[in-house]
N, C-alpha and C. Protein backbone atom coordinates (compact mmCIF):
# COMPACT_ATOMS: atom_id res chain seq x y z
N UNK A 1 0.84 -1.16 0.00
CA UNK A 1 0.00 0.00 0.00
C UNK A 1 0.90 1.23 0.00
N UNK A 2 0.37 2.75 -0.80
CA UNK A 2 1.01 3.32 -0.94
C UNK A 2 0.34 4.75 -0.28
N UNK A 3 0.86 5.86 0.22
CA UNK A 3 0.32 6.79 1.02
C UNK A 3 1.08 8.00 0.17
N UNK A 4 0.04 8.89 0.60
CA UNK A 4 0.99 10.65 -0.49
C UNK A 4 1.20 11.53 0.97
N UNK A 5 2.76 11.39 0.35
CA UNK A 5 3.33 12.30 1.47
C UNK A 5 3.54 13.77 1.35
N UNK A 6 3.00 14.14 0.04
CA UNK A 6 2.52 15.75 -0.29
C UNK A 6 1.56 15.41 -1.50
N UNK A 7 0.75 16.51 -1.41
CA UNK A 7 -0.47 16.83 -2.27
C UNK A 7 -0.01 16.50 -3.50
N UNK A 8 -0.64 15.71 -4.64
CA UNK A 8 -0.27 14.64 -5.38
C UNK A 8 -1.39 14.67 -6.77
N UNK A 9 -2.18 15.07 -7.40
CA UNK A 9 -3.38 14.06 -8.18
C UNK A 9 -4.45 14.33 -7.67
N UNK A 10 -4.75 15.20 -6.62
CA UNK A 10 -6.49 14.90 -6.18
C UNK A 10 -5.99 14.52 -5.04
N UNK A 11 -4.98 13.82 -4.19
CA UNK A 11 -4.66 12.92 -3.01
C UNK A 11 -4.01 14.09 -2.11
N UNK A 12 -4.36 13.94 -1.02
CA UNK A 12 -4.07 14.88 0.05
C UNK A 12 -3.30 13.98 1.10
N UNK A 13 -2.12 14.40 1.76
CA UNK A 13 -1.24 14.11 2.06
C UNK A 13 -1.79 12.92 3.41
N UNK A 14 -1.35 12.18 3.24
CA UNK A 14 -1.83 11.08 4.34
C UNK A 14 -2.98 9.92 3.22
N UNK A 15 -3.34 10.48 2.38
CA UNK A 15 -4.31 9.74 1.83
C UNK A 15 -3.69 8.14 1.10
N UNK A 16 -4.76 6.71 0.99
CA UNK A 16 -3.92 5.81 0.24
C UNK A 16 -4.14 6.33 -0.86
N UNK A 17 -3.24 5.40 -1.79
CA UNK A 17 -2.96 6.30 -3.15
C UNK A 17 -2.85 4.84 -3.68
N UNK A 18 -3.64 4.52 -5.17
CA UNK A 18 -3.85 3.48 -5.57
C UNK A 18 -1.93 2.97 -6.10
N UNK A 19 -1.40 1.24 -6.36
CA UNK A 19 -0.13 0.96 -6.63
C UNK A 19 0.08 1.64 -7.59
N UNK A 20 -0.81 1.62 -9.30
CA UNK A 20 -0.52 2.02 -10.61
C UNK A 20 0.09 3.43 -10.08
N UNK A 21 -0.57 4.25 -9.85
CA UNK A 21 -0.58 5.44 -9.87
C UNK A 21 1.08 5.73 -8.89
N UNK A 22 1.03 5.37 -8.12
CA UNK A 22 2.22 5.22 -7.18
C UNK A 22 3.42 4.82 -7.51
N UNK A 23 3.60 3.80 -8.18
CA UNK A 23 4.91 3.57 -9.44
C UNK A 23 5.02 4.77 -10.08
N UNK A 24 4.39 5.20 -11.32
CA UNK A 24 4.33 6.19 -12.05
C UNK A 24 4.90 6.77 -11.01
N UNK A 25 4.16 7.58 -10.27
CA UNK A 25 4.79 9.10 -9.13
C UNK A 25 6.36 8.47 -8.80
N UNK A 26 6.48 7.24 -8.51
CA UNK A 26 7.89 7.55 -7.92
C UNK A 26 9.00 7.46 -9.35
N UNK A 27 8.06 6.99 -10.47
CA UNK A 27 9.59 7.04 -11.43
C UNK A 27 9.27 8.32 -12.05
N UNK A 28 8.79 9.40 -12.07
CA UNK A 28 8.57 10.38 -12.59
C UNK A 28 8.66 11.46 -12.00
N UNK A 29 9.02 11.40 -10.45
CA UNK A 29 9.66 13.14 -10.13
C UNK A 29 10.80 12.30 -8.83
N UNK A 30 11.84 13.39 -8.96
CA UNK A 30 13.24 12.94 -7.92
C UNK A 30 12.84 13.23 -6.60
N UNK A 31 11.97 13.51 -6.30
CA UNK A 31 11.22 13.92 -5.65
C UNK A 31 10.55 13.16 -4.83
N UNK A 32 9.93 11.97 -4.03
CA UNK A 32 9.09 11.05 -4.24
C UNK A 32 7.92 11.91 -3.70
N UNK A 33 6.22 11.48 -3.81
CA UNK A 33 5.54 12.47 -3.21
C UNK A 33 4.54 11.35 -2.83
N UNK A 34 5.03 10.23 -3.08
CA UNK A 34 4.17 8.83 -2.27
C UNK A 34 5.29 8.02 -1.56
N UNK A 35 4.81 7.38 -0.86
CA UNK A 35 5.92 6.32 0.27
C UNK A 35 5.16 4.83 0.02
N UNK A 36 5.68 3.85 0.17
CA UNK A 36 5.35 2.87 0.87
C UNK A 36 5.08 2.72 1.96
N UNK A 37 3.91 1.58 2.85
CA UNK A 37 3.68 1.30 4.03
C UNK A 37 3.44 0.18 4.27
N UNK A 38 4.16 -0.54 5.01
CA UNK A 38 4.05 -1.58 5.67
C UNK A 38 2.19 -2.02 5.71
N UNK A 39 1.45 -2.84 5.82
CA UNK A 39 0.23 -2.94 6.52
C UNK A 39 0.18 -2.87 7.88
N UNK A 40 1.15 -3.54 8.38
CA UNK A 40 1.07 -3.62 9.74
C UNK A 40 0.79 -2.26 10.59
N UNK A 41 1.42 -1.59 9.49
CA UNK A 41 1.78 0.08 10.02
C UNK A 41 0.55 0.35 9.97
N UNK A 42 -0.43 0.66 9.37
CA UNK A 42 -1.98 0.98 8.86
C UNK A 42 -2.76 1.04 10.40
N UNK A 43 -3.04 1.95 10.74
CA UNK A 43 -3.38 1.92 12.15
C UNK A 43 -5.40 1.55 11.61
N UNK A 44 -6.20 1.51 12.07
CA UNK A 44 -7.43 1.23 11.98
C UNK A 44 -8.23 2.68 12.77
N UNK A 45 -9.21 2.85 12.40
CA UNK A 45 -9.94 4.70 12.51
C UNK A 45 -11.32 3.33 13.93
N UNK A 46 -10.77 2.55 14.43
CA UNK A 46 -12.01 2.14 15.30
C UNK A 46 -11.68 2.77 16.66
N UNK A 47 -12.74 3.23 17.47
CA UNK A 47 -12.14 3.23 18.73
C UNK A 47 -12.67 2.57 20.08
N UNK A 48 -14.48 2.54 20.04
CA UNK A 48 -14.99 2.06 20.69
C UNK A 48 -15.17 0.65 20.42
N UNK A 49 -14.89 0.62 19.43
CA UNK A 49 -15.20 -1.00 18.27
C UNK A 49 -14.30 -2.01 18.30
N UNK A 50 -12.65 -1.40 19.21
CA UNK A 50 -11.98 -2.12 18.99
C UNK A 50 -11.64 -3.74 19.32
N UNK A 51 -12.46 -3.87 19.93
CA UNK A 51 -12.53 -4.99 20.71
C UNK A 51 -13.59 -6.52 19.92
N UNK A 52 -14.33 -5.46 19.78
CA UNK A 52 -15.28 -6.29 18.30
C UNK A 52 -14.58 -6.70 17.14
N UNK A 53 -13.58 -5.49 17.05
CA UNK A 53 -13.03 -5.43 15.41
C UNK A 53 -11.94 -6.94 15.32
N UNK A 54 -11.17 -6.83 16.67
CA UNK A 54 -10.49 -7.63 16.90
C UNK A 54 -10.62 -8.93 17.17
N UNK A 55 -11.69 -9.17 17.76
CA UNK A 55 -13.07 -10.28 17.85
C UNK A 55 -13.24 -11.02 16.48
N UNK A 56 -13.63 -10.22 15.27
CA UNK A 56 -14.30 -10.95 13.74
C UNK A 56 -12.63 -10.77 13.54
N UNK A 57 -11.86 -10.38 13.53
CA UNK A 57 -11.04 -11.06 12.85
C UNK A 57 -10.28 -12.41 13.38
N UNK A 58 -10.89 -12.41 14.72
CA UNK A 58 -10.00 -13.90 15.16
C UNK A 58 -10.96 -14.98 13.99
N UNK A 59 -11.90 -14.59 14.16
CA UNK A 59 -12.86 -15.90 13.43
C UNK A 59 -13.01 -16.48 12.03
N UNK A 60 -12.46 -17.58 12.00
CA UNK A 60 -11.85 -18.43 10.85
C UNK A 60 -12.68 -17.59 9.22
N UNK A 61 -12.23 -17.11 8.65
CA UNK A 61 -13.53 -16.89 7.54
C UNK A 61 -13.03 -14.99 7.44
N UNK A 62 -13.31 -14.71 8.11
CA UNK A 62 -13.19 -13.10 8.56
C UNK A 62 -12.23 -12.43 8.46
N UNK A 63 -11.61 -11.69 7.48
CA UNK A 63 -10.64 -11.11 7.32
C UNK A 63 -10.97 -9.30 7.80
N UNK A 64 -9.24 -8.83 7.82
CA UNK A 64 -9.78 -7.23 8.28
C UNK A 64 -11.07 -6.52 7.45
N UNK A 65 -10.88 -6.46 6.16
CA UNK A 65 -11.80 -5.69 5.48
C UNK A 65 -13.36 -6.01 5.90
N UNK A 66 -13.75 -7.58 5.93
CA UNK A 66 -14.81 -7.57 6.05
C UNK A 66 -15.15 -7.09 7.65
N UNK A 67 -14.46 -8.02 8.61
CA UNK A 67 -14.94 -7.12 9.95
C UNK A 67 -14.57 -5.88 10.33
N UNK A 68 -14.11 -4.68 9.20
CA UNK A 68 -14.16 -3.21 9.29
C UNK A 68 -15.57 -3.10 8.78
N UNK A 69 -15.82 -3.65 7.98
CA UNK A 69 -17.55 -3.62 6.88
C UNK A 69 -18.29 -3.56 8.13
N UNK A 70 -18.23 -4.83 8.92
CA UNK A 70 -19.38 -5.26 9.76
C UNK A 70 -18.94 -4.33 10.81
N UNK A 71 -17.92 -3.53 11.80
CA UNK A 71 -18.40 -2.56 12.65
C UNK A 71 -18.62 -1.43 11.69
N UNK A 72 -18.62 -0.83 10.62
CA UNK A 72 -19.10 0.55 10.02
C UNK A 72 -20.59 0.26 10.05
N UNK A 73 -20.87 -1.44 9.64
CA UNK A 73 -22.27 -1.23 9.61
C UNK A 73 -23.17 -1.28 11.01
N UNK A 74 -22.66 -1.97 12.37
CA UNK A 74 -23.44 -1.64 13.35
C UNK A 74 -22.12 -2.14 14.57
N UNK A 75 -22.63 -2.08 15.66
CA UNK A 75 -22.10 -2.32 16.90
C UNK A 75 -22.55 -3.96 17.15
N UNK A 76 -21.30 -4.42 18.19
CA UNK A 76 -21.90 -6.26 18.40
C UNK A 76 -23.19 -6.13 18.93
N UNK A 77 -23.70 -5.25 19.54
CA UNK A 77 -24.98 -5.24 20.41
C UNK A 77 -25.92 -5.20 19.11
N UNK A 78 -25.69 -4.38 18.23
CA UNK A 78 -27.27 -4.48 16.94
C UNK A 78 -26.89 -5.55 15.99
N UNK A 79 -25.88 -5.77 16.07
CA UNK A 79 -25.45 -7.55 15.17
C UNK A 79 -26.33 -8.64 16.00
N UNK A 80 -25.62 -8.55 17.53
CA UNK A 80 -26.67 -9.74 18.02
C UNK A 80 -28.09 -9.76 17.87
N UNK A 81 -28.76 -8.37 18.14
CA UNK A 81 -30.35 -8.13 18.37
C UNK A 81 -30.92 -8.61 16.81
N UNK A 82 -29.82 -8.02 15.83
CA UNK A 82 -30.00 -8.61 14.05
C UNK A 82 -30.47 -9.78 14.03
N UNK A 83 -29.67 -10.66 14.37
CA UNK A 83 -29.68 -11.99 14.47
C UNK A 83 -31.00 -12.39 15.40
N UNK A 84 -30.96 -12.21 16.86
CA UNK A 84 -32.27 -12.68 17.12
C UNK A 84 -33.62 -12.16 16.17
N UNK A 85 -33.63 -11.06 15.76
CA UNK A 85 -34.62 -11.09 14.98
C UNK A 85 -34.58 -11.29 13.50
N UNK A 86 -33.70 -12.46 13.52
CA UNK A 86 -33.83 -13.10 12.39
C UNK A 86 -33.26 -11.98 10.69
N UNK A 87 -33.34 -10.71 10.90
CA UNK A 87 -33.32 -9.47 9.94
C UNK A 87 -31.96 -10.12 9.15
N UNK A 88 -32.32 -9.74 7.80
CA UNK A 88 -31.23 -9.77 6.42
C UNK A 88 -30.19 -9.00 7.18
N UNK A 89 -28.95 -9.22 6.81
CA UNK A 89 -28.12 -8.86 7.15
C UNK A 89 -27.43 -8.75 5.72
N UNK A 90 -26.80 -7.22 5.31
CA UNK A 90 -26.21 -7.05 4.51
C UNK A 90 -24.47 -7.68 3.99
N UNK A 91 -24.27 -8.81 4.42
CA UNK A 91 -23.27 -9.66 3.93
C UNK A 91 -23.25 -10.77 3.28
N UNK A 92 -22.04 -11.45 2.75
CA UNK A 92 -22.12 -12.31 1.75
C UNK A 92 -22.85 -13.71 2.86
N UNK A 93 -23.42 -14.66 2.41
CA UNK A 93 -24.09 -15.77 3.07
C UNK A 93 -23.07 -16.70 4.20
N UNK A 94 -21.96 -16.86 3.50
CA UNK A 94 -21.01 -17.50 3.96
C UNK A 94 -20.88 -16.23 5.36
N UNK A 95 -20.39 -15.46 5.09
CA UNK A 95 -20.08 -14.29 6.66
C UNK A 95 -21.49 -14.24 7.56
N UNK A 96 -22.43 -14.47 6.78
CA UNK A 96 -23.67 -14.71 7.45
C UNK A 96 -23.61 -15.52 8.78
N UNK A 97 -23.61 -16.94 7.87
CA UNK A 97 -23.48 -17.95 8.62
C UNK A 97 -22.63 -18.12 9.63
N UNK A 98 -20.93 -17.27 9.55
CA UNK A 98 -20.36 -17.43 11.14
C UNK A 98 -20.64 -16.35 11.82
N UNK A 99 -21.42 -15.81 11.70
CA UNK A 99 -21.83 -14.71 12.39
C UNK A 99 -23.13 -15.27 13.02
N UNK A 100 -23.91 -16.02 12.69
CA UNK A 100 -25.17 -16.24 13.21
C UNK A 100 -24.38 -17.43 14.13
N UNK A 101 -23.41 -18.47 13.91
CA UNK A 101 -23.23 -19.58 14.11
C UNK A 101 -22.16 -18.34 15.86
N UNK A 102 -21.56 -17.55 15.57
CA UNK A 102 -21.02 -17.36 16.88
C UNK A 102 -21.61 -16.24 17.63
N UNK A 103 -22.39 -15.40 16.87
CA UNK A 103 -23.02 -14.56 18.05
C UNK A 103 -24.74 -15.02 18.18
N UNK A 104 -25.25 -16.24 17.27
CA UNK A 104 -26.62 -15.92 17.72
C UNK A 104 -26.96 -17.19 18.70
């Protein structure tokens, strides 16, 4: 993943910055005005969530992106109440299912 370490294209400094575009920038000014970043480095914008967030990703199936999806879309408390009342849940079937299978 690549980050702009000065105003760049539309990208404001701190912003990710897609790979294509990020090659180009670094072979085209002496300058660099994107960096590389580790993932690990990638801090996460959760704060009250963190504990949840950290939760779906222990669970076999669940990678970061999707359990960032599932706290943007609610808190464990309206996931569980989801589930008891049975309500569609906006994820793929498979994430469904370990989600119903460990919190309901």
């Amino acid at each position: 993943m690549y980050k702009a370490i000065k105003k760049i294209g539309g990208y404001k400094v701190g912003d990710e910055v897609p790979i294509e575009k990020a090659i180009v920038w670094l072979e085209m000014y002496v300058e660099p005005h994107v960096e590389k970043i580790d993932s690990e480095d990638v801090k996460n914008d959760f704060t009250n969530d963190d504990e949840f967030f950290k939760e779906l990703t222990k669970t076999d199936g669940i990678g970061k992106k999707t359990a960032k999806d599932i706290v943007v879309w609610g808190t464990k408390e309206k996931l569980i109440e989801a589930i008891k009342l049975k309500a569609d849940l906006p994820f793929r079937d498979d994430i469904v299912n370990k989600l119903i299978e460990k919190y309901g």
